[in-house]
Protein backbone atom coordinates (compact mmCIF):
# COMPACT_ATOMS: atom_id res chain seq x y z
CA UNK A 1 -7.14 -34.36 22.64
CA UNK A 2 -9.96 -33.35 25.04
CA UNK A 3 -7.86 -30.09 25.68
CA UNK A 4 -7.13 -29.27 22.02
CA UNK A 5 -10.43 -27.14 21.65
CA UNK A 6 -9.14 -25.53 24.86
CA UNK A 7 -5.79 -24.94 23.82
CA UNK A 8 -7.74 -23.16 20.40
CA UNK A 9 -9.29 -20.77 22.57
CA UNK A 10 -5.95 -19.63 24.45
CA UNK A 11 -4.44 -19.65 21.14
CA UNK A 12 -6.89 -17.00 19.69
CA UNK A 13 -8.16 -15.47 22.64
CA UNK A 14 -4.12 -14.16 22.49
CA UNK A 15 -4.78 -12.71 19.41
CA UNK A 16 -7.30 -9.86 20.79
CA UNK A 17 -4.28 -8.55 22.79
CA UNK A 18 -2.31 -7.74 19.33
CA UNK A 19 -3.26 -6.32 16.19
CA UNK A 20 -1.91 -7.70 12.55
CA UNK A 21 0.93 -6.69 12.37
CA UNK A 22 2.96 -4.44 14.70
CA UNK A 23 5.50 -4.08 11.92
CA UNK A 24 7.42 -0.65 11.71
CA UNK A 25 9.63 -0.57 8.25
CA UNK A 26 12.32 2.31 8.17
CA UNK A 27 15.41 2.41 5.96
CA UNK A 28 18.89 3.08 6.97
CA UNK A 29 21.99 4.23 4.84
CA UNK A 30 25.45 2.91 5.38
CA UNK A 31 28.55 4.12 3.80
CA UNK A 32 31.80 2.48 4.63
CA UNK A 33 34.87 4.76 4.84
CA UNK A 34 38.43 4.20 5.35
CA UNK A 35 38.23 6.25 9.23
CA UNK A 36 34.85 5.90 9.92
CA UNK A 37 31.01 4.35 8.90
CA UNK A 38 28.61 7.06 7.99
CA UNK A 39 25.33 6.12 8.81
CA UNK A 40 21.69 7.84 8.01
CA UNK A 41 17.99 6.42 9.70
CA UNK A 42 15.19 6.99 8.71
CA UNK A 43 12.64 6.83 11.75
CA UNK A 44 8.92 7.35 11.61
CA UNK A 45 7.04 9.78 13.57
CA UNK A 46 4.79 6.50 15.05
CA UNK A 47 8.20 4.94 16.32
CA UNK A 48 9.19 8.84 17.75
CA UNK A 49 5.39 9.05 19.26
CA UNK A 50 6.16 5.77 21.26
CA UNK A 51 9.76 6.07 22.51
CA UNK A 52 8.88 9.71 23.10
CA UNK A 53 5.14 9.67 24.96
CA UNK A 54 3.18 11.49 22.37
CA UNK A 55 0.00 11.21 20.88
CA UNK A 56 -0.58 7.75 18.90
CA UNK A 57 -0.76 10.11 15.76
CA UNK A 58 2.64 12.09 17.30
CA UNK A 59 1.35 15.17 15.99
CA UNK A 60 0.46 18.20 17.79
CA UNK A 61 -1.12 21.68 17.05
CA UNK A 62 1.98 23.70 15.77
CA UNK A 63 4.57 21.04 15.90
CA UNK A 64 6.27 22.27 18.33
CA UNK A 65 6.34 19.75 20.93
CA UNK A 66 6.94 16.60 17.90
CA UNK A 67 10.06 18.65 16.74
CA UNK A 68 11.45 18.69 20.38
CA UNK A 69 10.84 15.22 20.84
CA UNK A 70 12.51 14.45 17.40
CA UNK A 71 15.64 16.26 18.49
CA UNK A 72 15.52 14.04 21.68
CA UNK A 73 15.02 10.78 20.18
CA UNK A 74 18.52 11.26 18.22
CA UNK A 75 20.18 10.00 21.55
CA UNK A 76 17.84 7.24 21.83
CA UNK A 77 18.62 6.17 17.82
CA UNK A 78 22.10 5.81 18.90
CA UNK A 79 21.91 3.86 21.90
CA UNK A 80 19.86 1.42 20.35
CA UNK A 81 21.71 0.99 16.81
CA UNK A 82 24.76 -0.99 18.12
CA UNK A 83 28.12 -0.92 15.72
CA UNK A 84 30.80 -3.40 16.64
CA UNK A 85 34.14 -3.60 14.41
CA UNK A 86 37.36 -5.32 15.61
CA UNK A 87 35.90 -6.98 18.44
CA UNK A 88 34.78 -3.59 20.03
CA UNK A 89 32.13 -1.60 20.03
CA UNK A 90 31.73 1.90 18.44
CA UNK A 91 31.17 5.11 19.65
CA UNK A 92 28.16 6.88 17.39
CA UNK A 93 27.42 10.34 17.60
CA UNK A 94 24.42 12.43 15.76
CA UNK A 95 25.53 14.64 13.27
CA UNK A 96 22.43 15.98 11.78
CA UNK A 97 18.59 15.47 12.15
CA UNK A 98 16.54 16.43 8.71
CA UNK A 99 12.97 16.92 9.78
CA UNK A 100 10.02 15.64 6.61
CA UNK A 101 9.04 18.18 4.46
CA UNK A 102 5.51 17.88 5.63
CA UNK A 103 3.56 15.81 8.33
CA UNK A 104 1.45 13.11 6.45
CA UNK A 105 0.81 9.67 7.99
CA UNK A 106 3.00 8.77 11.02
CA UNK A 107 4.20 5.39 9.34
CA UNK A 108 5.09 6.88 6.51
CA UNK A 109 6.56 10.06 7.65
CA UNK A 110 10.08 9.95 9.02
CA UNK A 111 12.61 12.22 10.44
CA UNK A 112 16.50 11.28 9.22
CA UNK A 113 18.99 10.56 11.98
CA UNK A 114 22.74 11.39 10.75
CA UNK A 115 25.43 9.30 12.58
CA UNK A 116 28.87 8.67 12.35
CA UNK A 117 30.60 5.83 14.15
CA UNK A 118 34.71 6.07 13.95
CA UNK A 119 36.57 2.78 13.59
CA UNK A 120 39.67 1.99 16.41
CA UNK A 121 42.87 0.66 14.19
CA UNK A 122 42.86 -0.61 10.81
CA UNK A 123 39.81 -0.50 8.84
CA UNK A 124 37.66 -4.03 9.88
CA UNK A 125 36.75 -5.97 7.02
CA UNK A 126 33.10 -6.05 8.59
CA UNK A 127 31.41 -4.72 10.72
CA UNK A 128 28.17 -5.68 12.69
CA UNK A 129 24.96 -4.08 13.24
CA UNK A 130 22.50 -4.86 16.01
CA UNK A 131 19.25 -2.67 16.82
CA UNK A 132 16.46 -3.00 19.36
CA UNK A 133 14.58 -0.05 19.07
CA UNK A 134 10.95 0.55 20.74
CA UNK A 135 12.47 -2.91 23.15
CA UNK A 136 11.15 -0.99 25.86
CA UNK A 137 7.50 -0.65 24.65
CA UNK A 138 4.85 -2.79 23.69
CA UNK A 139 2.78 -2.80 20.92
CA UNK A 140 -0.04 -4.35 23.11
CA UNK A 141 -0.31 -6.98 25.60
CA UNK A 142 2.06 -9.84 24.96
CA UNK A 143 3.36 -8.53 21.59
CA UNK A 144 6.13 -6.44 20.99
CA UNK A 145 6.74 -4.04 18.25
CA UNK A 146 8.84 -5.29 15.49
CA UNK A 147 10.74 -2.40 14.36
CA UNK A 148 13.06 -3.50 10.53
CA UNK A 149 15.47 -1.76 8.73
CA UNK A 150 15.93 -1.96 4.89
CA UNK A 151 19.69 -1.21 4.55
CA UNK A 152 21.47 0.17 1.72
CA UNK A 153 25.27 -0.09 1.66
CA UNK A 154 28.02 1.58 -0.19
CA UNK A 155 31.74 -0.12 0.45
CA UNK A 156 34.63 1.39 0.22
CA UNK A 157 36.09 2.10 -3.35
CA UNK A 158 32.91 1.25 -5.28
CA UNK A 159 30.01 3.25 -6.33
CA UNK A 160 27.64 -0.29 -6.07
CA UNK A 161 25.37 -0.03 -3.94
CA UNK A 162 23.60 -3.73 -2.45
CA UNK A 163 20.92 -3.85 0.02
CA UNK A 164 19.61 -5.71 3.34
CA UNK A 165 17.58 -6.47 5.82
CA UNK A 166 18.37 -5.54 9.59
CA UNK A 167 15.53 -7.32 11.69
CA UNK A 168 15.06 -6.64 15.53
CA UNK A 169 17.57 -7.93 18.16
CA UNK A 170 19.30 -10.06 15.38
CA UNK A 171 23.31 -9.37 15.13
CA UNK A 172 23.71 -8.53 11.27
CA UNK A 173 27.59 -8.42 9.83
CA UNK A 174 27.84 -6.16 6.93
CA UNK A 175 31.37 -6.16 4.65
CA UNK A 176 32.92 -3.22 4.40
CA UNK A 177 34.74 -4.44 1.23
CA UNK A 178 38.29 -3.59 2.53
CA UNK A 179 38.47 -8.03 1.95
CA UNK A 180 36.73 -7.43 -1.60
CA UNK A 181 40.42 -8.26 -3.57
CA UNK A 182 40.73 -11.52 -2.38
CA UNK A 183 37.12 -12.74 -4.11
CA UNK A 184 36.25 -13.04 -7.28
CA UNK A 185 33.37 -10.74 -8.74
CA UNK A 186 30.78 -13.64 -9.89
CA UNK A 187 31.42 -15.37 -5.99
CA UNK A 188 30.89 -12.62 -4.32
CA UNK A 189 27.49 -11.89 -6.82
CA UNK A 190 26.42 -15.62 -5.86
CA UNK A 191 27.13 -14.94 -2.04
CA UNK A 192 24.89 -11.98 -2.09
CA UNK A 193 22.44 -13.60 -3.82
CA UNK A 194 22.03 -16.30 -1.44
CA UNK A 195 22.72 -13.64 1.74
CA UNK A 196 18.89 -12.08 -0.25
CA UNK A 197 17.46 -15.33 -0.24
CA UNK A 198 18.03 -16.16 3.24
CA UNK A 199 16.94 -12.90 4.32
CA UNK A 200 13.61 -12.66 2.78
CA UNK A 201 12.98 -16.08 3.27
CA UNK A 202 13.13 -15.22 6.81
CA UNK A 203 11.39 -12.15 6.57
CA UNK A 204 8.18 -14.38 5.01
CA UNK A 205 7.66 -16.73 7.77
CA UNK A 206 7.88 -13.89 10.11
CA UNK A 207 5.41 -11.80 8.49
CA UNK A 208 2.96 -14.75 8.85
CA UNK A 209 3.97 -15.99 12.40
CA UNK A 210 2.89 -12.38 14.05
CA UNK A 211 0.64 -11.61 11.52
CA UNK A 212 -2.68 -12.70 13.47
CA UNK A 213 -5.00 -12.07 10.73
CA UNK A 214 -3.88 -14.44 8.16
CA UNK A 215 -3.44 -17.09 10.89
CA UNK A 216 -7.13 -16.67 11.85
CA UNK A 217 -8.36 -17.07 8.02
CA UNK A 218 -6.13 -20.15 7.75
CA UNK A 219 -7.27 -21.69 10.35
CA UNK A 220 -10.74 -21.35 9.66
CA UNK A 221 -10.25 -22.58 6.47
CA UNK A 222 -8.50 -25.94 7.94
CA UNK A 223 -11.07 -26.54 10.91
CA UNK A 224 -13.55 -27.89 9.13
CA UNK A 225 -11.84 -29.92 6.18
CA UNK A 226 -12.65 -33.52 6.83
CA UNK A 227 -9.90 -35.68 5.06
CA UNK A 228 -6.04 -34.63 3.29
CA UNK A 229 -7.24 -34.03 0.03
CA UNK A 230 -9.83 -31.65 1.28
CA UNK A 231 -7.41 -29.61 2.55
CA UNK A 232 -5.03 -29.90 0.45
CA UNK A 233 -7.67 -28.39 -1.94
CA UNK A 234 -8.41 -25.73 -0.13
CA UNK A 235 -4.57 -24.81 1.04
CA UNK A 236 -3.92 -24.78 -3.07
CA UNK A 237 -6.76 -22.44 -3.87
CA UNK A 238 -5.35 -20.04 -1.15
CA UNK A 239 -1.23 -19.91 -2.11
CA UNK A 240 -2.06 -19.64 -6.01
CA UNK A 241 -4.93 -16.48 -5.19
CA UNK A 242 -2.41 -14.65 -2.75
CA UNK A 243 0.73 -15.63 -5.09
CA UNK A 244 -0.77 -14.14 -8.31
CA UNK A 245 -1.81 -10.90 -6.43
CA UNK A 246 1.66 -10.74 -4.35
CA UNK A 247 3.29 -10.23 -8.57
CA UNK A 248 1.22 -8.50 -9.72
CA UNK A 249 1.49 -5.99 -6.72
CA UNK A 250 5.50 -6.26 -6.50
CA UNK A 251 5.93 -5.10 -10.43
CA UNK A 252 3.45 -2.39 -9.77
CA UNK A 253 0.64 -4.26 -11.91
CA UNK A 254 -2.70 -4.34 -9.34
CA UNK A 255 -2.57 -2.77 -5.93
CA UNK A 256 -5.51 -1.62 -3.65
CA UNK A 257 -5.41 0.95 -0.91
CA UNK A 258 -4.64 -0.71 2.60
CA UNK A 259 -8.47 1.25 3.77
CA UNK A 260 -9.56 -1.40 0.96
CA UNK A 261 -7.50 -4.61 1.81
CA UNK A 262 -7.33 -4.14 5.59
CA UNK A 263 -11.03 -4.22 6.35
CA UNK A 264 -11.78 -7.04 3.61
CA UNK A 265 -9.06 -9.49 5.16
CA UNK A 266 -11.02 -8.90 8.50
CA UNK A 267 -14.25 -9.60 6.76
CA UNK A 268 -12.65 -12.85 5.21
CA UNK A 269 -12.23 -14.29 8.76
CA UNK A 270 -15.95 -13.34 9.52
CA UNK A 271 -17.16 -15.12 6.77
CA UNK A 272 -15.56 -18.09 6.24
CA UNK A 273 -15.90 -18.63 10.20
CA UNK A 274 -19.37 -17.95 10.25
CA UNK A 275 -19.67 -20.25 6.98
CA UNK A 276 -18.60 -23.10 9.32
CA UNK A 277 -20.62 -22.21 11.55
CA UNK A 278 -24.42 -21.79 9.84
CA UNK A 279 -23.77 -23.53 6.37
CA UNK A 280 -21.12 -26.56 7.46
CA UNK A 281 -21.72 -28.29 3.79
CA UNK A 282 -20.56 -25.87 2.00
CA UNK A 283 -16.93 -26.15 3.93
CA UNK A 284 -16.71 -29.22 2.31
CA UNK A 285 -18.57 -28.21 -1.61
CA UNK A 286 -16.76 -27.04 -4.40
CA UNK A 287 -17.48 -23.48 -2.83
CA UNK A 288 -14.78 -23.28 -0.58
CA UNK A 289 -12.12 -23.57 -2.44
CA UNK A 290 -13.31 -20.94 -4.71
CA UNK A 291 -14.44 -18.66 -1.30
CA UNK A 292 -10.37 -19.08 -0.79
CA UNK A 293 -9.04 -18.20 -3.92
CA UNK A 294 -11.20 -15.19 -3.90
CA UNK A 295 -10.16 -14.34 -0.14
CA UNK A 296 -6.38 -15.24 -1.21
CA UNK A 297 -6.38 -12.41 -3.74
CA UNK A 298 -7.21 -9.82 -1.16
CA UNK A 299 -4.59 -11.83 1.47
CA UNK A 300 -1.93 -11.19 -1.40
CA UNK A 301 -1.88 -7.63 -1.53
CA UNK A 302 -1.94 -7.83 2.00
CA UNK A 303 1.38 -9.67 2.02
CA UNK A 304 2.75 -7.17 -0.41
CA UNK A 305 2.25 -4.58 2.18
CA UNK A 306 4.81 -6.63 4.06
CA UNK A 307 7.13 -6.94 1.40
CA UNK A 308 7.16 -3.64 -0.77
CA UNK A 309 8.60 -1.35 1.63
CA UNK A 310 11.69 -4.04 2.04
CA UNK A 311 12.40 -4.66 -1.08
CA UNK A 312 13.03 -0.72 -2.17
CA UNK A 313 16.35 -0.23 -3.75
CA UNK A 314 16.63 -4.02 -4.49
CA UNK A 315 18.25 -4.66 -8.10
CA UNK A 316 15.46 -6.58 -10.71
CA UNK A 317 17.35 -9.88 -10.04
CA UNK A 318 17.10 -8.95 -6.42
CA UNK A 319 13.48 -8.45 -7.18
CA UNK A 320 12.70 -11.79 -8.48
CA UNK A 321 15.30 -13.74 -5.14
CA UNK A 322 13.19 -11.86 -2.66
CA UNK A 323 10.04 -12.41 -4.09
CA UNK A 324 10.46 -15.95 -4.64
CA UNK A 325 11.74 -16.31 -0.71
CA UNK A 326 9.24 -14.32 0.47
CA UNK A 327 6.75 -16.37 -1.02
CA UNK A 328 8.52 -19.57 -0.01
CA UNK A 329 8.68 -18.09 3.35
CA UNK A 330 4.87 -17.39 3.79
CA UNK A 331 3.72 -21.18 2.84
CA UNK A 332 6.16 -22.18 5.10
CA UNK A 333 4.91 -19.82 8.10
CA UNK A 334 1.57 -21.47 6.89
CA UNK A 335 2.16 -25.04 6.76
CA UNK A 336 3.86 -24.31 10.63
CA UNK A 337 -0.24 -24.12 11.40
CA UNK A 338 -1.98 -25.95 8.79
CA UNK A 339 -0.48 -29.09 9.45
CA UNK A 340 -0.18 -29.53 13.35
CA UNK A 341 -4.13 -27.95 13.36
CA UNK A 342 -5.04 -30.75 10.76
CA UNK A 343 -3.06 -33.23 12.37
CA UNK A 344 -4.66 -32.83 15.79
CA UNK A 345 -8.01 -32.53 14.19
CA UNK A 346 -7.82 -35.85 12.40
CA UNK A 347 -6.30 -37.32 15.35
CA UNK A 348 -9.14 -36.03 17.35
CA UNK A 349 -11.98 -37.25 15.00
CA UNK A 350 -11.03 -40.55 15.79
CA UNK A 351 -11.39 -40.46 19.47
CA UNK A 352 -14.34 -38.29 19.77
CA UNK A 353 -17.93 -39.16 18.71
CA UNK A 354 -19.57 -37.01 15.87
CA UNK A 355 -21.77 -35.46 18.22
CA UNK A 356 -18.65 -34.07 20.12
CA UNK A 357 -16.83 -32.94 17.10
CA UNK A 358 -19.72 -30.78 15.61
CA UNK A 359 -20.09 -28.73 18.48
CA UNK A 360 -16.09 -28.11 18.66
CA UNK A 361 -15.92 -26.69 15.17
CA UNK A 362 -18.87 -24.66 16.31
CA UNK A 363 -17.15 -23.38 19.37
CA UNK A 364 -13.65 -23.00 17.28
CA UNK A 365 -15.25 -21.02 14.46
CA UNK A 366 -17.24 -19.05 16.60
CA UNK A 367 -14.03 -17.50 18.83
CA UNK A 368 -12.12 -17.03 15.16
CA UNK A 369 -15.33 -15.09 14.06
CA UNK A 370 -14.89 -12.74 17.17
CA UNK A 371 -11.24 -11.91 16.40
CA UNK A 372 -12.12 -11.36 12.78
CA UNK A 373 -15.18 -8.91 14.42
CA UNK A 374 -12.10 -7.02 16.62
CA UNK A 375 -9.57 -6.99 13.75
CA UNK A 376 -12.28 -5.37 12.00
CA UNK A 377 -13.09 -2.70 14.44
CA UNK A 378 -9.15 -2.10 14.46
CA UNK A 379 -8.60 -1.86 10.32
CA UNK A 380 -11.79 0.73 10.28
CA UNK A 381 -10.60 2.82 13.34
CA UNK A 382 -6.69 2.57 12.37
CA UNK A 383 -7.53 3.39 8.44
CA UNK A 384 -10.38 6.11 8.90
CA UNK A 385 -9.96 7.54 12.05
CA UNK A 386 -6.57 7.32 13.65
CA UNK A 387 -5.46 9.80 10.75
């Protein structure tokens, strides 16, 4: 226990290497055909700036250079989007690249990639998808990027179109619906749904296991509660702020610009740290609960900047299944910290003397006060001047 506050400090001193979230969200379209699957990407200038060596904001003077590097990156697109069908692997080639209508930000700009990938024998009833694009690059020290795919796919001899998620360097099977005879409609309805579930379930814990940000404001929250129900308290006031704002945001009902919710989920590490810090009592008044259901509101839209962009397409009962396992998936990527950081805090209460423990939270709150201070710096620079 004497190395816990040290193992804190490694812990968070790892999150000034990496910013919130080095999440890139494209979309890819997949159409099953009888001889072939017709595939189209969507890639972001920011992912084409990276693989290619341009400017962080991958723009130049007349566009020149970004429109050569665009052509380039088709080649890279392929090598990294890996078909396999039948137990081999298939050949893609680029068909077409569709440059954006205009430059606007590089995240949310993207050039389209047209690929086709010809089957060998009789038309697979799946086939698998595996991607690992920017593997090559960092996002910063220690972190990688985490590059995601929402996929949209049309099978063979139906105009329905379901969607998916393709995550980094996880294989991904996809039916083509050459099998769809043999099951019945409402099974194969009940498969998908599940196949959602799992998917965004998934997709929440992840967002909040490399999302250093909300990690920080948890923590600081849980470092200085004193007994269970304290936290417990304090954990409650958190998932019901960020849950209402995560609905309300999904159905289009309240949502804030990220230059907004960015820079306020930096200052809501700052304070609450520096609340344990200079006013300890109030960690454990009626305040802090309310300080984190206020905080949780901003956190919320926050998480629906995670989620939006993955859920396009998605039917309105696909709606509700990934916003229910997204959700799920967040408080469980939450509890993952709350309760081992609680647990060794209550274990170490009981083996070190009061005038020990103060100066630990001190110490604790202090570093997690710092990274809020350097996410910070990052939302203002990334929202206001990396433009």
């Amino acid at each position: 226990m004497r190395c816990f506050p040290l193992a804190i400090l490694l812990l968070l001193a790892r999150a000034f290497s990496a910013h919130a979230h080095p999440l890139l969200q494209n979309a890819i379209w997949v159409q099953f055909e009888e001889t072939r699957v017709r595939v189209a990407v969507n890639v972001s200038v920011r992912e084409i700036a990276v693989a290619q060596k341009l400017p962080p904001n991958g723009d130049d003077s007349d566009g020149r250079r970004l429109a050569i590097a665009a052509q380039r990156h088709g080649d890279y697109v392929v090598q990294n989007l890996t078909l396999k069908a039948n137990g081999s692997t298939l050949t893609g080639d680029v068909v077409r690249v569709t440059a954006p209508a205009a430059l606007a930000e590089p995240e949310k700009t993207w050039f389209q990639y047209e690929l086709e990938y010809r089957f060998k024998g009789f038309p697979p009833a799946s086939v698998t998808f595996h991607q690992d694009m920017l593997r090559e690059w960092p996002y910063a020290v220690g972190t990688a990027w985490d590059v995601g795919y929402v996929v949209s796919l049309k099978r063979t001899n139906t105009d329905a179109v379901s969607t998916a998620l393709l995550p980094r360097q996880q294989l991904t099977a996809f039916s083509t619906g050459w099998e769809a005879a043999s099951a019945p409609s409402a099974q194969t309805a009940q498969s998908e749904g599940w196949h959602t579930f799992r998917e965004y379930l998934w997709h929440g814990v992840m967002h909040i296991l490399t999302g250093w940000d909300h990690l920080l404001f948890i923590s600081a929250l849980v470092i200085a509660t004193m007994n269970f129900w304290e936290m417990v308290k304090v954990i409650a006031a958190f998932t019901l702020a960020h849950t209402i704002t995560l609905t309300l945001s999904v159905f289009d009902i309240l949502r804030l610009p990220s230059w907004v919710v960015e820079p306020v989920i930096a200052i809501s590490i700052i304070f609450v740290a520096a609340e344990n810090i200079f006013w300890p009592r109030r960690a454990h008044s009626r305040v802090r609960p309310v300080v984190a259901f206020g905080f949780g509101l901003i956190h919320g839209l926050g998480f629906a900047g995670g989620l939006l962009d993955a859920m396009e397409g998605l039917p309105r009962i696909g709606t509700w299944i990934a916003l229910a396992a997204f959700s799920l998936g967040v408080e469980i990527g939450h509890q993952v910290v709350v309760l081992p950081v609680f647990g060794a805090l209550a274990a170490g209460r009981q083996q070190l003397q009061e005038r020990l423990t103060q100066p630990a939270l001190r110490y604790g709150s202090s570093i997690i006060s710092l990274c809020g201070a350097y996410y910070l710096c990052v939302a203002v620079h990334e929202q206001f001047f990396a433009r």
